[in-house]
N, C-alpha and C. Protein backbone atom coordinates (compact mmCIF):
# COMPACT_ATOMS: atom_id res chain seq x y z
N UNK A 1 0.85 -1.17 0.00
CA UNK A 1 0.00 0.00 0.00
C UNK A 1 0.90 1.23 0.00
N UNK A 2 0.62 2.51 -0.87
CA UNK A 2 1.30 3.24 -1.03
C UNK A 2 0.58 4.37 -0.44
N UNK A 3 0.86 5.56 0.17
CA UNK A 3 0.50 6.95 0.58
C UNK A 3 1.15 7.54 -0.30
N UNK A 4 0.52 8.57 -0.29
CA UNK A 4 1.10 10.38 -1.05
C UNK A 4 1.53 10.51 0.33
N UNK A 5 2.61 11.68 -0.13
CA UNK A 5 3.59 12.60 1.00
C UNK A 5 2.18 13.37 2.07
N UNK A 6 2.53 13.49 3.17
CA UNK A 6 1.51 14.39 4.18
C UNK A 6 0.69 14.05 4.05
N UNK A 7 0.26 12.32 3.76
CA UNK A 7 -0.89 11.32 3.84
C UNK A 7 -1.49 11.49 5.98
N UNK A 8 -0.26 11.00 6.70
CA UNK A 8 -0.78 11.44 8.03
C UNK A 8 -0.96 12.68 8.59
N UNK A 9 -0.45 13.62 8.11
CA UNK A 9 -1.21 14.52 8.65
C UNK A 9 -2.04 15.32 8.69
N UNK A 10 -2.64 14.82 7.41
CA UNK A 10 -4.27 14.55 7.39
C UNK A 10 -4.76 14.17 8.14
N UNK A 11 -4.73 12.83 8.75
CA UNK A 11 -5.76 12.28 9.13
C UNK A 11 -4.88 11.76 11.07
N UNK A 12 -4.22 12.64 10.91
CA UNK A 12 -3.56 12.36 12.87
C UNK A 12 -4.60 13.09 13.62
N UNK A 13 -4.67 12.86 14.56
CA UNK A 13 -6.12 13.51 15.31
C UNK A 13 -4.99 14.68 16.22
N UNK A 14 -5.91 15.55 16.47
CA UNK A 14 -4.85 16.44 16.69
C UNK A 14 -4.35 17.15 18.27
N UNK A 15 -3.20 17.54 18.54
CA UNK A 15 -2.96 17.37 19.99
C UNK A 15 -3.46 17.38 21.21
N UNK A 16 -4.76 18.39 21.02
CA UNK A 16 -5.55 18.25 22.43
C UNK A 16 -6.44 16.83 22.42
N UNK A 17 -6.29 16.54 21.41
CA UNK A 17 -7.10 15.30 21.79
C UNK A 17 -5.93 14.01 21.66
N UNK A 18 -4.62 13.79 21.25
CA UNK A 18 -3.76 13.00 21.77
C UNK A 18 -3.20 13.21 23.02
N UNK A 19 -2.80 14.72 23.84
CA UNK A 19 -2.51 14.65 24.53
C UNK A 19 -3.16 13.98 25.66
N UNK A 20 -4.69 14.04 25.67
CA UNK A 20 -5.34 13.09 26.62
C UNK A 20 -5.13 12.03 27.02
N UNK A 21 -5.02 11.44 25.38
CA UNK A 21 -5.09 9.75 25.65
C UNK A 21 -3.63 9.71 26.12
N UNK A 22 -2.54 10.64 26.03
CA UNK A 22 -1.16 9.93 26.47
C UNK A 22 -1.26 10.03 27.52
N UNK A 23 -2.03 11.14 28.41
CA UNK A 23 -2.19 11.48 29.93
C UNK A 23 -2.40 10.06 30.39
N UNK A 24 -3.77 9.52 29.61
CA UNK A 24 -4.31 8.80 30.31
C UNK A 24 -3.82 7.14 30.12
N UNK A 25 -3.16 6.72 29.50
CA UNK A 25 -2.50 5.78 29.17
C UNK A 25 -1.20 5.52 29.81
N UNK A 26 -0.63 6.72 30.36
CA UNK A 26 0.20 6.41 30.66
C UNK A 26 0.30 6.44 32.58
N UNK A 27 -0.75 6.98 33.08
CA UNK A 27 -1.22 6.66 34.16
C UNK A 27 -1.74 5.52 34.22
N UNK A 28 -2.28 4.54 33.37
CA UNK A 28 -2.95 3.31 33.20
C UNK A 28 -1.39 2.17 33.58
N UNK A 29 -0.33 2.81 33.10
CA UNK A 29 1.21 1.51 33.23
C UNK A 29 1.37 1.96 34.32
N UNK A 30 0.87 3.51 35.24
CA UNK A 30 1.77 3.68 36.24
C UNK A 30 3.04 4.39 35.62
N UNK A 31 3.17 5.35 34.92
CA UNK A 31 4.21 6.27 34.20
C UNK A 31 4.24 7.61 34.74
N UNK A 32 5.35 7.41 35.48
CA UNK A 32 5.02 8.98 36.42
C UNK A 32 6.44 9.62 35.60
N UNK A 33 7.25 9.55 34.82
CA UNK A 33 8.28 10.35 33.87
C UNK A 33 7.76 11.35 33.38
N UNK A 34 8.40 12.30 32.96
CA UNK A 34 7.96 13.43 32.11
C UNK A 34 7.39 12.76 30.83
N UNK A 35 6.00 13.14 30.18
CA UNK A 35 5.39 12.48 28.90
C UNK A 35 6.50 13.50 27.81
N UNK A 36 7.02 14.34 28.04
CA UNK A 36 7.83 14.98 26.91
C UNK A 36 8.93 14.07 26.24
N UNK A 37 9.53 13.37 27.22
CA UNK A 37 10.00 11.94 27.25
C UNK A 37 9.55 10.70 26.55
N UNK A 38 8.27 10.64 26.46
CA UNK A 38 7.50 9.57 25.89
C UNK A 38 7.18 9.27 24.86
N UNK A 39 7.36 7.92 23.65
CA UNK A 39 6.82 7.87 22.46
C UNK A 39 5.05 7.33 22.55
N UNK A 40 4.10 7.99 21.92
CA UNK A 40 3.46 8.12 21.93
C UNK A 40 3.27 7.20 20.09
N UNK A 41 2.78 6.27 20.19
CA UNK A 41 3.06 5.51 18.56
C UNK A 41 1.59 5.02 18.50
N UNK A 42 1.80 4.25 16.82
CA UNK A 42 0.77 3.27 16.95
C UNK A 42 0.68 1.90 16.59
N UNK A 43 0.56 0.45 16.48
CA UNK A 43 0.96 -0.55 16.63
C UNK A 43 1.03 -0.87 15.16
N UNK A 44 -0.13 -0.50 14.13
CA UNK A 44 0.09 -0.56 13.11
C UNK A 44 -0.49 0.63 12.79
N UNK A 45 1.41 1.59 11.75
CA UNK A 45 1.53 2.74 11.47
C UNK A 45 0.41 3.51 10.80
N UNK A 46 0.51 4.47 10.81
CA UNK A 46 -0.88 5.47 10.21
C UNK A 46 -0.60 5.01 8.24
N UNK A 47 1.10 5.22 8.10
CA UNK A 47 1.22 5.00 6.61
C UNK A 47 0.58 3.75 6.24
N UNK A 48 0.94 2.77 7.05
CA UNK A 48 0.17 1.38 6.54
C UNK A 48 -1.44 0.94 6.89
N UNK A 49 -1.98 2.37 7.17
CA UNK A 49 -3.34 2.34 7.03
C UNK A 49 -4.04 2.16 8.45
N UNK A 50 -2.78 1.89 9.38
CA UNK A 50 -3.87 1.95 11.34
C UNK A 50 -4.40 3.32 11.35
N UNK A 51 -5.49 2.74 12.03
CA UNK A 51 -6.57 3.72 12.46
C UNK A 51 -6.14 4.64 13.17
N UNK A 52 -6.05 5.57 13.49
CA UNK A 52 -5.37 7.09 14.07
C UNK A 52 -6.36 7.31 14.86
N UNK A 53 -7.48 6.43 15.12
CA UNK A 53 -8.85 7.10 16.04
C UNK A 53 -9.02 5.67 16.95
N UNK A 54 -8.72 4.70 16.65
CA UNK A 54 -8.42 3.64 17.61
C UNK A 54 -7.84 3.14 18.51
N UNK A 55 -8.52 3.36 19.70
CA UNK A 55 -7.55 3.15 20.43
C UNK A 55 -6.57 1.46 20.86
N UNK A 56 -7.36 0.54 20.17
CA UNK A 56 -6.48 -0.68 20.21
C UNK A 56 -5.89 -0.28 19.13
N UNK A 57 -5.32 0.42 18.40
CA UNK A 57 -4.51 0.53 17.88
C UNK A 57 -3.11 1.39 18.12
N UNK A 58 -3.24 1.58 19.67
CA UNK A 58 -1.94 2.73 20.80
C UNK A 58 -0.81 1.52 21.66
């Protein structure tokens, strides 16, 4: 599967609403580090078509 260039950032949901889920995900492992520190990914990449709005997909 191929993307055009600036295929994700189209469709990345955008920081106030990622920053949540990293808040909250990462209180879920017990992650008390600075999140500035933190990769924030997705299991299968946005280029290869994972869902950017799913969260089994974090």
């Amino acid at each position: 599967m191929c993307r055009t260039t600036g295929y994700t950032s189209k469709i990345r949901p955008p920081v106030p609403v990622t920053s949540v889920e990293k808040t909250a995900n990462a209180r879920s492992y017990g992650y008390t580090a600075s999140l500035h520190d933190a990769e924030y990914d997705h299991l299968i990449s946005l280029e290869l078509g994972g869902d950017p709005n799913d969260a089994r997909n974090l």
